[in-house]
Protein backbone atom coordinates (compact mmCIF):
# COMPACT_ATOMS: atom_id res chain seq x y z
CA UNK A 1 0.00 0.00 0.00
CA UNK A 2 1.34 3.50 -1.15
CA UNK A 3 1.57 6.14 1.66
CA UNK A 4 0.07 9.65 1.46
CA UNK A 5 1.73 12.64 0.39
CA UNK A 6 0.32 15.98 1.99
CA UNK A 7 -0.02 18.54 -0.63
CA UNK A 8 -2.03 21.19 1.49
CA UNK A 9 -3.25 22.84 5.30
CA UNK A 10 -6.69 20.60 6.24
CA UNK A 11 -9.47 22.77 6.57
CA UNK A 12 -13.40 22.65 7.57
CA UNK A 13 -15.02 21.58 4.52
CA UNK A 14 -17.59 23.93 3.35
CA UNK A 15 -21.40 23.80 4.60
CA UNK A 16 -22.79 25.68 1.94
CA UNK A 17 -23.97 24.49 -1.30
CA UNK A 18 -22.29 27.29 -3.96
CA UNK A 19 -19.18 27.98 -1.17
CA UNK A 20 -17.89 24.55 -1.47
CA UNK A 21 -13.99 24.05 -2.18
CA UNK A 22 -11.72 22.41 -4.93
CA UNK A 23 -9.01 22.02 -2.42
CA UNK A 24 -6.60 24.00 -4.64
CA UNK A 25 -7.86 21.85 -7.45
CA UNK A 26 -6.78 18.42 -5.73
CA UNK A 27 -7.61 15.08 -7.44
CA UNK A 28 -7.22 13.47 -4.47
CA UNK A 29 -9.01 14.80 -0.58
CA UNK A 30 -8.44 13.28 2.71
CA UNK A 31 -11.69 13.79 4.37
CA UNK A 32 -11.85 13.36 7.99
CA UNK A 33 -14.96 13.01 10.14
CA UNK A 34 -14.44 12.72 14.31
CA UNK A 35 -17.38 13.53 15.35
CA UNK A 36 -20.41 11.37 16.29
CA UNK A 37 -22.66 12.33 13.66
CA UNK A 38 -22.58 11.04 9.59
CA UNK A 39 -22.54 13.76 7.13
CA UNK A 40 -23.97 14.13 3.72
CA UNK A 41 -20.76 15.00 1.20
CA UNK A 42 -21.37 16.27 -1.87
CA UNK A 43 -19.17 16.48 -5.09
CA UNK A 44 -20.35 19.66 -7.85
CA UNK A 45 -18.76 20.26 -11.28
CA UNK A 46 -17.77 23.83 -10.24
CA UNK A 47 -19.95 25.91 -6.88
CA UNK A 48 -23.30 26.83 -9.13
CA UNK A 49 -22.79 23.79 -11.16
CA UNK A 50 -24.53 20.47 -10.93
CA UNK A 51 -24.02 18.02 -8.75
CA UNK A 52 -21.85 14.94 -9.59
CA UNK A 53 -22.78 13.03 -6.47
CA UNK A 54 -23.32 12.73 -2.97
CA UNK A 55 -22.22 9.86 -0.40
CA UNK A 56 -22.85 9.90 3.75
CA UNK A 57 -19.73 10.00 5.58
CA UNK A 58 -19.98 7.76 8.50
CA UNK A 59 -18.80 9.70 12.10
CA UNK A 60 -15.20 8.91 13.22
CA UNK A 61 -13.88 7.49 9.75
CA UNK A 62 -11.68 8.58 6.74
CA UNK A 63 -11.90 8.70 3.59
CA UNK A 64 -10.13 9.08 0.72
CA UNK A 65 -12.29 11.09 -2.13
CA UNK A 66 -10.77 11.18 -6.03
CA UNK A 67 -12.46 14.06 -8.43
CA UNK A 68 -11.05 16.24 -11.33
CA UNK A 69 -9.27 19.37 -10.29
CA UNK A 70 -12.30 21.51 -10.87
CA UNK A 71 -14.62 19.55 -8.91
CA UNK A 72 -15.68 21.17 -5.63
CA UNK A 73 -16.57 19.29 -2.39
CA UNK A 74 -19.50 20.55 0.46
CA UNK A 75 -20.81 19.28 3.46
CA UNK A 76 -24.45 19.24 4.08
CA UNK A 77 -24.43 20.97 7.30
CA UNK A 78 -21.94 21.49 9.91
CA UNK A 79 -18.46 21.95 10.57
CA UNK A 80 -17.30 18.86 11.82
CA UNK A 81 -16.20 17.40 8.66
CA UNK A 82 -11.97 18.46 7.46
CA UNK A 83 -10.30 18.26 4.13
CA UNK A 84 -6.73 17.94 2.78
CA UNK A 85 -5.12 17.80 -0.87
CA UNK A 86 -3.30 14.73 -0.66
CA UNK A 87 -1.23 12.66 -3.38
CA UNK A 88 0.22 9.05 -3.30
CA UNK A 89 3.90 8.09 -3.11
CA UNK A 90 5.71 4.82 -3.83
């Protein structure tokens, strides 16, 4: 198994559908979610585009998410949910 390269600062991922984040147009987002609650996450072409899809993130897991560069990512309320560009090494 390849080991993850950190390409960015995690953030809160955004809670507002149009304000959601490309993650400096990452094609690859470490989500994390410690809190007790599951989340809705939602992928959009651009922030007033459609959306591509959606997927609950269970509370206290990971995930790793893969979209095009331009894709932006939102939460579907809350600010529990954090985001990092990431990459894969060797």
């Amino acid at each position: 198994m390849g080991r993850i390269l950190l390409k960015g600062t995690e953030i809160q991922v955004p809670n507002t559908v149009g304000a959601g984040s490309s993650f400096s147009e990452a094609t690859v987002v470490r989500l994390a979610n410690p809190s007790t609650t599951d989340y809705v996450i939602t992928v959009s072409e651009t922030n007033a585009g459609p959306t591509i899809g959606t997927f609950t993130m269970l509370a206290n897991t990971t995930e790793l998410l893969e979209k095009q560069p331009s894709h932006t990512v939102h939460v579907n309320t809350g600010t529990d949910v954090l985001g990092t560009k990431v990459g894969f090494t060797g």
